[in-house]
Each structure stands twice: as structure tokens, then as C-alpha cells.
Protein backbone atom coordinates (compact mmCIF):
# COMPACT_ATOMS: atom_id res chain seq x y z
CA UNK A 1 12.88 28.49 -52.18
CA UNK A 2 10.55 27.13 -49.45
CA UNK A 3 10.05 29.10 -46.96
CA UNK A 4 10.05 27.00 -43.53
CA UNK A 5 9.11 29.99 -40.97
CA UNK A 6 5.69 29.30 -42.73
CA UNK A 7 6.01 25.52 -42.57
CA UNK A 8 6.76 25.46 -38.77
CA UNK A 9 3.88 25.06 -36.42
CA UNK A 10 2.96 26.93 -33.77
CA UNK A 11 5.58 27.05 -30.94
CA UNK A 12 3.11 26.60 -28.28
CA UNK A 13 1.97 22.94 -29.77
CA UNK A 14 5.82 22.51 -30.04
CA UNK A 15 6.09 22.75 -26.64
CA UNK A 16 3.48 20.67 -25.49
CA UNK A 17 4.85 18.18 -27.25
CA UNK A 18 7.74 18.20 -25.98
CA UNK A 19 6.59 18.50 -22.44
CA UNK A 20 4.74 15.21 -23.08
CA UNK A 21 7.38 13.37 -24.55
CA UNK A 22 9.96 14.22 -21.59
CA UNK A 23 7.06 13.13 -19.25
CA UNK A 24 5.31 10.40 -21.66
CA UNK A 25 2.34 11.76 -19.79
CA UNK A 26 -0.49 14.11 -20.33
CA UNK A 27 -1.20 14.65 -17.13
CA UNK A 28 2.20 15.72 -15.70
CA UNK A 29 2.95 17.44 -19.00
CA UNK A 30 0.21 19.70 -17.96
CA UNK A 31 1.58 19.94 -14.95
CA UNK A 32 4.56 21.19 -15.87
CA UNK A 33 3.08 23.79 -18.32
CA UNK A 34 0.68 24.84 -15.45
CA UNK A 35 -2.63 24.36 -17.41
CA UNK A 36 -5.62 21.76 -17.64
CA UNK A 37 -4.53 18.55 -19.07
CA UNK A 38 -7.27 19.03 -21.76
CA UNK A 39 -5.60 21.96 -23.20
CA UNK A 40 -2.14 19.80 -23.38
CA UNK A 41 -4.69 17.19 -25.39
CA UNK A 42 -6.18 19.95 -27.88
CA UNK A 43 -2.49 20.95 -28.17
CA UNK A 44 -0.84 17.20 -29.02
CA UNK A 45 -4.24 16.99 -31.41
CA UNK A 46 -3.76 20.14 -33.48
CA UNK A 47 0.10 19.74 -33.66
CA UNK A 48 -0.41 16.27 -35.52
CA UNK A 49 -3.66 17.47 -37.74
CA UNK A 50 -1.06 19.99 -38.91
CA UNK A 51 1.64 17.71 -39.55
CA UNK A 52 -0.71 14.48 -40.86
CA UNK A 53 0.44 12.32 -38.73
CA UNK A 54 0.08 10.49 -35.30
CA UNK A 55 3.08 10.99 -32.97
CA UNK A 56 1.54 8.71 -29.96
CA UNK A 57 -0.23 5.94 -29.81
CA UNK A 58 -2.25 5.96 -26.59
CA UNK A 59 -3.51 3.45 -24.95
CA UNK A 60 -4.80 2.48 -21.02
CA UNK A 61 -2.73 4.45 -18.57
CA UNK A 62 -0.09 4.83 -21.13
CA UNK A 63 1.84 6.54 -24.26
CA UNK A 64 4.21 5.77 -26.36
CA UNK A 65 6.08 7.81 -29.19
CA UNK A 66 4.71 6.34 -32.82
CA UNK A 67 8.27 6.04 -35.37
CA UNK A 68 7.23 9.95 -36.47
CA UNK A 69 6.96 10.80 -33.07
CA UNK A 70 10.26 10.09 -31.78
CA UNK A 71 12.04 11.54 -34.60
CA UNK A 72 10.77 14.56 -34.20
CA UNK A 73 11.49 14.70 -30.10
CA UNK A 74 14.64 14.35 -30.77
CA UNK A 75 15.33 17.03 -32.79
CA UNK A 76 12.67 19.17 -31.20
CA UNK A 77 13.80 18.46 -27.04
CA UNK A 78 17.66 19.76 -27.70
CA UNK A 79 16.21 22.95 -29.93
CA UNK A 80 13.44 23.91 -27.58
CA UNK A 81 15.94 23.47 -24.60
CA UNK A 82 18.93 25.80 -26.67
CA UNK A 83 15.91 28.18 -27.20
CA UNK A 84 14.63 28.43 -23.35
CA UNK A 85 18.84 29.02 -22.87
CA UNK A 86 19.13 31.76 -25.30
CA UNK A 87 15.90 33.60 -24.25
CA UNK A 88 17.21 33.50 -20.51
CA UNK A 89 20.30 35.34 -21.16
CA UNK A 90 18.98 38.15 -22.95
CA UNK A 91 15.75 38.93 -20.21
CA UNK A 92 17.17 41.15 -17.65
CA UNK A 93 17.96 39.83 -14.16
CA UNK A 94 15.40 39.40 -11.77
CA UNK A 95 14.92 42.97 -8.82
CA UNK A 96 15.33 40.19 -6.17
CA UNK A 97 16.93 36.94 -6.39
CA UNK A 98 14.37 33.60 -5.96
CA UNK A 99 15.50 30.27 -4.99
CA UNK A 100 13.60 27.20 -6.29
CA UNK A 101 13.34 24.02 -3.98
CA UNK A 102 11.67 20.92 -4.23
CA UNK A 103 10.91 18.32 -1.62
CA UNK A 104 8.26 15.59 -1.21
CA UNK A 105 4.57 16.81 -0.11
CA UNK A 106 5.63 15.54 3.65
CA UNK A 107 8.28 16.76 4.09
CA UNK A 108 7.49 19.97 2.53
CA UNK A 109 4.57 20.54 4.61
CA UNK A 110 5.98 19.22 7.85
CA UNK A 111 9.84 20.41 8.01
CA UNK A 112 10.66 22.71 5.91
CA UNK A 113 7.69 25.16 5.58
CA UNK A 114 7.28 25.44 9.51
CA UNK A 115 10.63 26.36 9.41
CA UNK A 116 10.12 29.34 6.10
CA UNK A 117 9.00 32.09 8.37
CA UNK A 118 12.54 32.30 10.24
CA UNK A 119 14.26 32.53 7.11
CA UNK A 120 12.03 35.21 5.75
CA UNK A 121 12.73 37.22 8.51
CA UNK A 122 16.26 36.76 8.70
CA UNK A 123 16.63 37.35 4.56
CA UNK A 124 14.03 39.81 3.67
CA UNK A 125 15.93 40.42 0.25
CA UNK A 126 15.59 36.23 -1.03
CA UNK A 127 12.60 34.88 -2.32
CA UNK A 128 11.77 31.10 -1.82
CA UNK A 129 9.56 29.13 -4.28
CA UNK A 130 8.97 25.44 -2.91
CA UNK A 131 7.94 22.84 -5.73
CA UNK A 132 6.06 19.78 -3.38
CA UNK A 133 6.02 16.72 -5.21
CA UNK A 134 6.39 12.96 -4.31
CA UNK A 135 8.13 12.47 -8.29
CA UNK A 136 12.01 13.20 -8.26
CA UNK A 137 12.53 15.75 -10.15
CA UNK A 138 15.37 16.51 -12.88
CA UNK A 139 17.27 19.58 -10.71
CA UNK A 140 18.82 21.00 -14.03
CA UNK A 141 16.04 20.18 -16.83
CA UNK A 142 13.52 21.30 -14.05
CA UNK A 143 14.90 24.79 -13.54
CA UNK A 144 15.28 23.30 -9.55
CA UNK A 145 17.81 25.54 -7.58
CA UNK A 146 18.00 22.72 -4.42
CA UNK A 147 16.21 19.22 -3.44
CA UNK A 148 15.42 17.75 -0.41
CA UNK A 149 15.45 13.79 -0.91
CA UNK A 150 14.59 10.87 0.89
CA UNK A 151 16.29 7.36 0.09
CA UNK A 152 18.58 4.89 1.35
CA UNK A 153 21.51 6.23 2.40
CA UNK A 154 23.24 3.46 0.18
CA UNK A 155 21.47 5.13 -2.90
CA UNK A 156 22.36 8.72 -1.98
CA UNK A 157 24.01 10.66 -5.00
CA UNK A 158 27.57 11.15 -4.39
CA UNK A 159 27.41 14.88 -4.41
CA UNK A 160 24.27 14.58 -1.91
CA UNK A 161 25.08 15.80 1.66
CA UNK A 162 22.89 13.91 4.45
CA UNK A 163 21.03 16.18 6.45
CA UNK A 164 19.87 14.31 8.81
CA UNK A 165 18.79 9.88 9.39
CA UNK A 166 15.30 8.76 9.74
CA UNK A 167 14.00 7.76 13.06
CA UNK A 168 10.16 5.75 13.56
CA UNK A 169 8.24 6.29 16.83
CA UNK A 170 4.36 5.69 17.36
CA UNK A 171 2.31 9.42 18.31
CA UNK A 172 -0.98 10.25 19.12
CA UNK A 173 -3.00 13.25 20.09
CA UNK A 174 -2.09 13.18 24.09
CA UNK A 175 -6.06 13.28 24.50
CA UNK A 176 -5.96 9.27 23.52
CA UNK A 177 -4.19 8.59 26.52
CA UNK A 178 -2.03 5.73 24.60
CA UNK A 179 1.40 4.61 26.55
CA UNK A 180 2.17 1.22 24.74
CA UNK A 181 0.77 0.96 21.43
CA UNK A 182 2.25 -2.54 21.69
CA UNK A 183 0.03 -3.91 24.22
CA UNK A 184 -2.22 -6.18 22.92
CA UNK A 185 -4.99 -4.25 25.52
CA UNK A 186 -4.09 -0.66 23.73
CA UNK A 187 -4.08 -1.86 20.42
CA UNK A 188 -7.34 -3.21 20.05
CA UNK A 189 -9.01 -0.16 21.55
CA UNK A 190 -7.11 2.37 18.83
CA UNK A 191 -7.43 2.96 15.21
CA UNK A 192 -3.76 2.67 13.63
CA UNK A 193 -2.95 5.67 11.05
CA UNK A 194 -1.06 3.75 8.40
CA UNK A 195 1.20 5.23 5.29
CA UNK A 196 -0.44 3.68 2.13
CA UNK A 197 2.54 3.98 0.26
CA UNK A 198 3.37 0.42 -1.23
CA UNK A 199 6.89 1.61 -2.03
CA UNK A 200 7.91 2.84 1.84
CA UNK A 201 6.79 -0.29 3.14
CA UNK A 202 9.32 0.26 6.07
CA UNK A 203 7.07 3.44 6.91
CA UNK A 204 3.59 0.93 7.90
CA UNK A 205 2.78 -0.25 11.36
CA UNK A 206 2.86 -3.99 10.11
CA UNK A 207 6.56 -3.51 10.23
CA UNK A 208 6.76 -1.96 13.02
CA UNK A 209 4.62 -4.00 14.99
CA UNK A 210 6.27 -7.12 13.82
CA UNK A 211 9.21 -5.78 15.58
CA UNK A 212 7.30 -5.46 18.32
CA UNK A 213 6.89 -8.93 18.28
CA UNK A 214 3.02 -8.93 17.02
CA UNK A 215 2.43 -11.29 13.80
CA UNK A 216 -0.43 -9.18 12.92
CA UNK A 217 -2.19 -5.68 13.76
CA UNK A 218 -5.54 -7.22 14.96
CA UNK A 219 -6.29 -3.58 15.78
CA UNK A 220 -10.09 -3.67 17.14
CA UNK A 221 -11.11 -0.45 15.59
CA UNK A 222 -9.24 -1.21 12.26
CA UNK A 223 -7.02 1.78 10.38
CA UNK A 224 -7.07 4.55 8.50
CA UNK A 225 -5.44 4.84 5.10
CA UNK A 226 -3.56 8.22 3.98
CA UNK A 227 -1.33 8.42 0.63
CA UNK A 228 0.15 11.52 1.58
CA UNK A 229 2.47 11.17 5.03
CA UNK A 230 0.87 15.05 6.06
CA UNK A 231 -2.07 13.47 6.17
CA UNK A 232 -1.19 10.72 8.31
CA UNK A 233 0.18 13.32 10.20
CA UNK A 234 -2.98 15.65 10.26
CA UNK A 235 -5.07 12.65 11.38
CA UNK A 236 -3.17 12.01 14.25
CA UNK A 237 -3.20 15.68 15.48
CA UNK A 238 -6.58 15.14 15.25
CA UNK A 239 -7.13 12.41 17.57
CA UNK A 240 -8.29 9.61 14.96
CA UNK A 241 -5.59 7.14 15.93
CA UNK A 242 -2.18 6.27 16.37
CA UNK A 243 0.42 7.36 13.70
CA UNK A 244 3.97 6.07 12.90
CA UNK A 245 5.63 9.10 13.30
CA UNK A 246 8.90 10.19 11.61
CA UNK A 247 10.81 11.53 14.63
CA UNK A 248 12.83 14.29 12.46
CA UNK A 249 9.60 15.17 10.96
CA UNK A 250 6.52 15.42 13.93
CA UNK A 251 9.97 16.10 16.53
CA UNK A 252 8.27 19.70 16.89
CA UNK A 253 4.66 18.65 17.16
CA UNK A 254 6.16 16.07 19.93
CA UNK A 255 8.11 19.30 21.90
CA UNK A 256 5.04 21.41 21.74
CA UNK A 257 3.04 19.12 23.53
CA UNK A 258 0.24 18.79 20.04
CA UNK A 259 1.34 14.80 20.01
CA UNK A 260 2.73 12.46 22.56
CA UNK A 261 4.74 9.34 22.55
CA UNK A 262 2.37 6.40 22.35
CA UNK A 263 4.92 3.13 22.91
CA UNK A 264 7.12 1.81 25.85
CA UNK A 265 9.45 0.45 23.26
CA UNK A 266 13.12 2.48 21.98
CA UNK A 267 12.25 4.50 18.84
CA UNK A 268 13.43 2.64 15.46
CA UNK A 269 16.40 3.52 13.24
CA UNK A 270 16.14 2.64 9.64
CA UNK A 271 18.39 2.59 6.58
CA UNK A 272 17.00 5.55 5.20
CA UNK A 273 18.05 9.35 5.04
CA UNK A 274 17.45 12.83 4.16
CA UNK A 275 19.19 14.64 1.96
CA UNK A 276 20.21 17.92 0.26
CA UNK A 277 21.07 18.00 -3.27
CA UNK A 278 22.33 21.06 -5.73
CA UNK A 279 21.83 22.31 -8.86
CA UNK A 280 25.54 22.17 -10.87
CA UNK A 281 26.50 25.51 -11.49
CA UNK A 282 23.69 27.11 -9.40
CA UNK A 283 25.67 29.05 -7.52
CA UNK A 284 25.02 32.40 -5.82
CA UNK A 285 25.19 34.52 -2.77
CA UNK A 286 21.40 33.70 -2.34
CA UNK A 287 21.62 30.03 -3.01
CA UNK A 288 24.19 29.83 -0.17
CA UNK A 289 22.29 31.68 2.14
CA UNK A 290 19.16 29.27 1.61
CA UNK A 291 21.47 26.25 1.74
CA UNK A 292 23.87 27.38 4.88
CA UNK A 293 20.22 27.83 6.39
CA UNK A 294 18.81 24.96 5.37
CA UNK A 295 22.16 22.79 6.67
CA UNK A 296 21.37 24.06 10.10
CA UNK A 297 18.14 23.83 10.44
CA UNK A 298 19.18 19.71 9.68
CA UNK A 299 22.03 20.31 12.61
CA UNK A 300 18.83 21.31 14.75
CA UNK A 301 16.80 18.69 13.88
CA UNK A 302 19.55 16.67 14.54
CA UNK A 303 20.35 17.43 17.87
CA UNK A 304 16.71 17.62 19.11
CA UNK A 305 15.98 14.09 17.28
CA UNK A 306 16.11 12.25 20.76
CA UNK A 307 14.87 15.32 23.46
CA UNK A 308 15.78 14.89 26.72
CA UNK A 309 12.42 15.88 27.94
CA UNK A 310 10.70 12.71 26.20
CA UNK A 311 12.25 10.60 29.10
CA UNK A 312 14.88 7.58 29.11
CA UNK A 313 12.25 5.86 26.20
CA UNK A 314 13.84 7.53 23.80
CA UNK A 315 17.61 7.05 24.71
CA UNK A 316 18.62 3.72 22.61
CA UNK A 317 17.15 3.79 19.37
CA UNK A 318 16.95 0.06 17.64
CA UNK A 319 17.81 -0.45 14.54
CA UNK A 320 14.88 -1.70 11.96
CA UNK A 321 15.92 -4.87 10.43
CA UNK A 322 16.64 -5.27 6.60
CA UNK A 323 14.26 -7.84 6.38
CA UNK A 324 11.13 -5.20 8.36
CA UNK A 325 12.01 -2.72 5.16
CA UNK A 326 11.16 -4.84 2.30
């Protein structure tokens, strides 16, 4: 009789496998495994020198599963998963109980971590571990106890509950002295702090400006490109220009007096929101207390979205145009 505990290989080239095949990616396979993407590479190499056979075929900023390859994900994904299940009930529960959320890098960074320290004080007993990431991630398959999304609020999941809308309004480091961004004399004199993010196009000043009634930036000093929205943020706290800021996001840098309102014009509503998603069957005393916390912090932010102490400028919000967002 053959004896397939000696045929198998090893587990851990099993599971890099796997990793890359739910990702078709090396690189966030390895993320996910929390090691160098050249180990994940060794790993894929040695798994088909012991089976004799390619399972990808790479190629330029791509992989795909070769006919062996996808036969054996699918039997290897659902068994590997059943495995992870099985091992998890028979560990022994964790001393303290640690929620899992995920969020994008911005608005990790800029709402929800300035906000950690309260919560740690308050629940001493729960331990938070954030997972910041701009790629939406699978709550269940990622072992993700909440999510904090942002999208249309036509696209929300069903089950999603909105925390809170998303509100544009130009901020710079009060040292800039800028009142109207949208005077031709201001903007030539400042650097504008744009979002490179081609898929949140509603998020860059040429949209905003347009509604401003300017074809064009024809900024004199030119702008400054960020792919991360923290960073926009961080370069406008430091006085390098003028930033679109995302009211329920830099609404506490405004009230603290580390930015200041740089336009004349109503702040900007868009189609977008924020929202809180759940893990099915995640529940526990802990997971409530994180998301009862977490649902008024957004009833906060909320409220102090439009402060009274910004002045009459920010009392009648207009509403960006469908057209502005594409």
C-alpha cells in the first residue's frame, strides 16, 4: 500500500502556495505570511521541483495558475482552510480577548488611531490589532474581526452601517496665511498638495477647483504628489502647500488650531461614505465594546463635522457634482 504521509510535501510549501493562489501574487502572498517575498519564491520553487511540475506561469507583473496548478488549489484552499478551523478549536482561548480591524492607511492613521488611546484607557482588559491597508480585505478568509470602508454610499454592503459622509475643504498650516485658495492671486503663490490616487479622482484639487469655477490649476509653484492621503496630510501640517482636506478626517487637526481653513467657498459634499462592516458570527462581549465605541466616536465626528467655531464658511455645504467625481 502506498503510503501518502510520505508522498505529501512539506506543509509549509503547501501553504505558500496557497497563499499565492488566493492572492495570484507573490508579493502580497508574502505579505500575508509575514516574510520576504523571496522566501514565498524559494517556497513556490521547491514545492513544484518536488512535484515535477510548473503550477504558474509567470510573466510581467503577473501569474497565472498552469492546468496542474489549479487543480491542485482547489483541492488544497478548502483542506488547508478545514485544517486552520480544526487547529483553532483545539488551542486554548486566548488570557485576554484581541479584536482585529482593518481600515485604509488614511484613515487608519488619521481617525481611528488618534482616537486608540481613549479606548485603551477605558478597556484595559481588550486588545486592538489594526491591519492598515488600501486592498479590501476578505473579513472572514482574513481572520478580520471589523472594517472600516470607504465607498459610495450606493455600493455600501447591505449589512454595512454608515458611520459617518465625506465632506472636502481646502487646509493649510495657518503659518501660509491662505484665505481663498480660489483666488487666482492665492493660487499662484501656493503649492497644491494633491491625492495621486487615479481611482479617487473626486479626492484631487482639479475637481475641486473646477467647481470653483477654474478650468485649470495654473498653480505658480506647481504641486506635490502623495499616494498615501496621511501623507498629503503630513505635508500640509508641514507648511508645503495647500491640501484637500477630508473634513471628518483633519476635523481635529482643524479644532486644534495645527491647520486652518484655506477657501471662502462652502465645504463640498460628495457621494461617498464611511463605513463599518462585521465579521458574521464574530460576536463577543469584546467585539461589542470595540464596535459600540467605535459607533460613537462616528456620532462625534459627526456632530463636530461643521464646528461652530470655523465661522458661517462652513454652514452650507455644496454638494460635488456627479460629473466632478468621475
Amino acid at each position: 500500500m502506498q503510503n501518502r504521509l510520505i508522498d505529501l510535501p512539506p506543509l509549509d510549501l503547501l501553504r505558500a502556495f496557497v497563499a499565492v493562489g488566493r492572492r495570484m501574487s507573490i508579493t502580497l502572498a508574502a505579505q500575508d505570511l509575514c516574510i520576504v517575498q523571496s522566501a514565498v519564491s524559494r517556497q513556490i520553487q521547491a514545492l513544484e521541483a518536488t512535484l515535477a511540475c510548473r503550477l504558474f506561469v509567470r510573466a510581467y507583473r503577473s501569474i497565472e495558475f498552469t492546468p496542474e496548478g489549479r487543480h491542485l488549489f482547489r483541492t488544497a484552499d478548502p483542506m488547508l482552510e478545514q485544517l486552520g478551523a480544526v487547529i483553532g478549536t483545539l488551542r486554548p482561548p486566548a488570557e485576554r480577548p484581541c479584536i482585529t480591524i482593518t481600515a485604509t492607511i488614511g484613515v487608519m492613521a488619521l481617525w481611528l488611531l488618534p482616537r486608540m488611546g481613549a479606548f485603551q484607557r477605558g478597556a484595559p482588559d481588550i486588545d486592538v490589532r489594526v491591519a492598515a491597508t488600501n486592498r479590501v480585505m476578505d473579513l472572514e478568509r482574513d481572520g478580520m474581526d471589523l472594517a472600516l470602508r470607504y465607498c459610495p454610499d450606493a455600493a455600501a454592503p447591505a449589512d454595512a452601517v454608515r458611520l459617518f459622509g465625506e465632506i472636502l475643504v481646502p487646509v493649510a498650516h495657518p503659518s501660509l496665511g491662505v484665505t481663498a485658495i480660489e483666488d487666482p492671486s492665492q493660487l499662484r503663490r501656493h503649492v497644491l498638495i494633491d491625492y495621486d490616487d487615479p481611482s479617487r479622482p473626486g479626492l484631487q484639487w482639479k475637481h475641486w477647483l473646477r467647481g470653483a469655477g477654474h478650468k485649470a490649476a495654473a498653480a505658480g509653484n506647481g504641486r506635490l504628489l502623495f499616494n498615501q492621503y496621511d501623507q498629503v496630510v503630513q505635508a500640509a501640517l508641514a507648511g508645503q502647500g495647500v491640501a484637500l482636506g477630508r473634513l471628518a478626517l483633519v476635523g481635529n487637526l482643524l479644532a486644534e488650531g495645527k491647520l486652518a481653513l484655506a477657501t471662502a467657498r462652502p465645504p463640498v459634499t460628495t457621494d461617498h461614505g464611511y463605513w463599518l462592516l462585521e465579521r458574521a458570527g464574530a460576536g463577543s462581549r469584546a467585539l461589542s465594546a470595540v464596535r459600540s465605541w467605535i459607533l460613537a466616536e462616528a456620532a462625534a465626528t459627526n456632530r463636530g463635522q461643521i464646528p461652530d467655531e470655523f465661522g458661517s464658511i462652513l454652514s452650507g455645504p455644496t454638494t460635488l457634482q456627479k460629473d466632478d467625481q468621475a
